[in-house]
C-alpha atoms as a PDB file:
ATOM      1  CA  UNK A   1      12.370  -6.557  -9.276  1.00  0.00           C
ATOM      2  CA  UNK A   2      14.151  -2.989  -9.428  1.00  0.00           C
ATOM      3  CA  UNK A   3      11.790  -0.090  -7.953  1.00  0.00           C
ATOM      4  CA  UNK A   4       9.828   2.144 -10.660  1.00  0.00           C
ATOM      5  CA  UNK A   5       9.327   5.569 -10.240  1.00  0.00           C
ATOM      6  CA  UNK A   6       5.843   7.347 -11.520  1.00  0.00           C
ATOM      7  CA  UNK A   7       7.240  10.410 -13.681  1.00  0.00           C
ATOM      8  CA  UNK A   8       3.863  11.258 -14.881  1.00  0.00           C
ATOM      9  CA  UNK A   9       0.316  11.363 -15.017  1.00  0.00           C
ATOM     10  CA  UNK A  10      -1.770  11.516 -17.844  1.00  0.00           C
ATOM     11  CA  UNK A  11      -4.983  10.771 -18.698  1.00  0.00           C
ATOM     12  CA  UNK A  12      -7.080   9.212 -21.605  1.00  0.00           C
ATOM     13  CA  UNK A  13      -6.931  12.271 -23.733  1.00  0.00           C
ATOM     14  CA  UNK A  14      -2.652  12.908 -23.474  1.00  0.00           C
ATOM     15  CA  UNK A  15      -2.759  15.824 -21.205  1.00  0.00           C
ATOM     16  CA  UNK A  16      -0.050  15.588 -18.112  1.00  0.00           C
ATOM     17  CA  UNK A  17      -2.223  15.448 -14.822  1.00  0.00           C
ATOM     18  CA  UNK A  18       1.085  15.435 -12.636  1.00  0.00           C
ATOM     19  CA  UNK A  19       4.915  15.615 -13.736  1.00  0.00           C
ATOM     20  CA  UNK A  20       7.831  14.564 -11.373  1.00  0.00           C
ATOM     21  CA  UNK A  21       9.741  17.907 -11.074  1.00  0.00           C
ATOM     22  CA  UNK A  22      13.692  16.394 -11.432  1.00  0.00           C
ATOM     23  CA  UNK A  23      15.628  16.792  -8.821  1.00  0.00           C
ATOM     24  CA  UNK A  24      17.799  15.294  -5.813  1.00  0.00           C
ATOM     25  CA  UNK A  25      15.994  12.338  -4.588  1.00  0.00           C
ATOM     26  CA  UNK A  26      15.731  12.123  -0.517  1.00  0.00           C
ATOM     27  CA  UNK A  27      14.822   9.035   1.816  1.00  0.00           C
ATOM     28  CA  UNK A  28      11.347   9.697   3.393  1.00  0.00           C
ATOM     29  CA  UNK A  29      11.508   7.086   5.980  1.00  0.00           C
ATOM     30  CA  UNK A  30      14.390   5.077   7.555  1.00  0.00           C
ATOM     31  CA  UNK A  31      14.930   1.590   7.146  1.00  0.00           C
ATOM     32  CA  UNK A  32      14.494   0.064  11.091  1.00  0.00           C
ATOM     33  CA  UNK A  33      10.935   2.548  10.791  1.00  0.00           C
ATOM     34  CA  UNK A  34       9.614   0.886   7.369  1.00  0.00           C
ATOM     35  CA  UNK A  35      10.461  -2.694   9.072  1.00  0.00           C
ATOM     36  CA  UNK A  36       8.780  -2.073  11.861  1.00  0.00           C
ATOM     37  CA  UNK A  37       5.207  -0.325  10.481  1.00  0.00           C
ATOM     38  CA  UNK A  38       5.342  -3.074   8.396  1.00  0.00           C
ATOM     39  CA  UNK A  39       6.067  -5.822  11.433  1.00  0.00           C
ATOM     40  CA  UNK A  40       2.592  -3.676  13.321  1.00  0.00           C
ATOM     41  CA  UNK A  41       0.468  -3.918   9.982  1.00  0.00           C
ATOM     42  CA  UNK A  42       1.392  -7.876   9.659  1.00  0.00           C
ATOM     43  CA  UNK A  43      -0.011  -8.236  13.126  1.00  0.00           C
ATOM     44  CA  UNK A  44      -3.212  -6.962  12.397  1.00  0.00           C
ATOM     45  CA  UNK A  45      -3.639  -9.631   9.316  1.00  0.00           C
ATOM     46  CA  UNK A  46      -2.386 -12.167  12.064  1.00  0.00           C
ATOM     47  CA  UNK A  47      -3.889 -11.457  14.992  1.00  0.00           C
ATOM     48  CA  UNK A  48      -5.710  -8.476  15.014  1.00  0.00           C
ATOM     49  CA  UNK A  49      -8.987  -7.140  12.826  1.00  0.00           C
ATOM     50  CA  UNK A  50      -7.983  -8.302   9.612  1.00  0.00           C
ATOM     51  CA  UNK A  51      -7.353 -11.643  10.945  1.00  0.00           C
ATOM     52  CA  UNK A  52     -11.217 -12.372   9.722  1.00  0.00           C
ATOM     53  CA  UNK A  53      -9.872 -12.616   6.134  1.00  0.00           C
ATOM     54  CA  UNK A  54      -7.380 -15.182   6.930  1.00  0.00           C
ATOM     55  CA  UNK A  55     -10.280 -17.270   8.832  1.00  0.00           C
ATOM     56  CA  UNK A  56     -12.950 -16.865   6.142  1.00  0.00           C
ATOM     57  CA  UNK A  57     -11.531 -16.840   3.121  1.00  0.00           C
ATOM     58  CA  UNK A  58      -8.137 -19.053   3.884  1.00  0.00           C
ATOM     59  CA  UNK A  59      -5.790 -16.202   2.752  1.00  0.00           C
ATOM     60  CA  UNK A  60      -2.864 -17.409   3.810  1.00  0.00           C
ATOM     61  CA  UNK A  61      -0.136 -15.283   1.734  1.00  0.00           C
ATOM     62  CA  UNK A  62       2.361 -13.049   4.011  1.00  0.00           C
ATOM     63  CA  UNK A  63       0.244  -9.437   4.339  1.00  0.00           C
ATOM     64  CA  UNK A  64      -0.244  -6.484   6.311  1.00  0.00           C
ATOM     65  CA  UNK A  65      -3.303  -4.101   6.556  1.00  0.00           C
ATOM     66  CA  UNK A  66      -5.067  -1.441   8.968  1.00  0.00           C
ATOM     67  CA  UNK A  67      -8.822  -1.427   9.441  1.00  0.00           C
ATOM     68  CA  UNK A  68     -10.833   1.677  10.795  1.00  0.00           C
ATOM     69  CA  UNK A  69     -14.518   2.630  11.121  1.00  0.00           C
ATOM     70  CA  UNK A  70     -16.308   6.122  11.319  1.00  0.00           C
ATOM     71  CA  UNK A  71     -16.816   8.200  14.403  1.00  0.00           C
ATOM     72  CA  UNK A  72     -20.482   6.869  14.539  1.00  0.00           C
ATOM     73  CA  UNK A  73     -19.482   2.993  13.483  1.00  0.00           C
ATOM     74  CA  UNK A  74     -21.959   3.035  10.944  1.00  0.00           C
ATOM     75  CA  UNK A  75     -18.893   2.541   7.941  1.00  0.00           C
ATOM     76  CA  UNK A  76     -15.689   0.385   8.306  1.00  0.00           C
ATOM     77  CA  UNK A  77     -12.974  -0.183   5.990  1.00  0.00           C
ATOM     78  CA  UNK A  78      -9.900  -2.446   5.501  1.00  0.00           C
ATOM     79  CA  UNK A  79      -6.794  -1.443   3.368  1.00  0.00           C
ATOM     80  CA  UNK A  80      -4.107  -4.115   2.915  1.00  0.00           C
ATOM     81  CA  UNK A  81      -0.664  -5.338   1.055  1.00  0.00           C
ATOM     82  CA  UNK A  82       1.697  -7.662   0.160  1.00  0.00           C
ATOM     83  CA  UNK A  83       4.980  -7.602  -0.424  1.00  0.00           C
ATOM     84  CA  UNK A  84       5.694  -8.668  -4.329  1.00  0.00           C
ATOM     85  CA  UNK A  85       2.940  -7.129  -6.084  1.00  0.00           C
ATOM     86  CA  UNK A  86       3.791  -4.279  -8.321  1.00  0.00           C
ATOM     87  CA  UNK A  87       1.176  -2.272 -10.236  1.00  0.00           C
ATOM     88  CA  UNK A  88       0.953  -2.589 -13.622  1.00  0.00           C
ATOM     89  CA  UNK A  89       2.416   0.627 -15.636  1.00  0.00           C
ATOM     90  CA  UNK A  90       2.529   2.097 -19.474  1.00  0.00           C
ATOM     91  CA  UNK A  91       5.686   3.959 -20.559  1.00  0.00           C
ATOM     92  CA  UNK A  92       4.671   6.657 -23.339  1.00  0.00           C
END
């Protein structure tokens, strides 16, 4: 699947939230840096935190993810991916 770009944001009502100013286009992060955050965030769906959702649930699809709590533990969260899942999107 090619890439997408988000050009704009509107909401229910029409009006443009956010509009992609046009312009030159510039890498944001190299290629050996992407592979390896993503190699780090894989390990913590293997064998780190996240490895809980593997275990209970029997998730077994290739992911990544990062898991954090608050400064007083009394909140925790999880935020993960997978590679081949794209968002679906409206073209107006």
């Amino acid at each position: 699947m090619e890439p997408i770009a988000v050009l704009s944001i509107i909401d229910r009502n029409g009006n443009i939230i956010e509009q992609r100013e046009k312009g030159r286009e510039k890498e944001v992060l190299r290629a050996s840096t992407a592979y390896v955050m993503t190699s780090m965030l894989e390990s913590v769906m293997d064998e780190g935190t996240g490895r809980g959702a593997r275990l209970w649930y029997g998730f077994r699809r290739a992911a990544g993810g990062k898991t954090g709590t608050t400064n007083d533990f009394t909140d925790a969260w999880f935020i993960g991916f997978r590679g081949g899942f794209y968002p679906r999107h409206r073209t107006h």
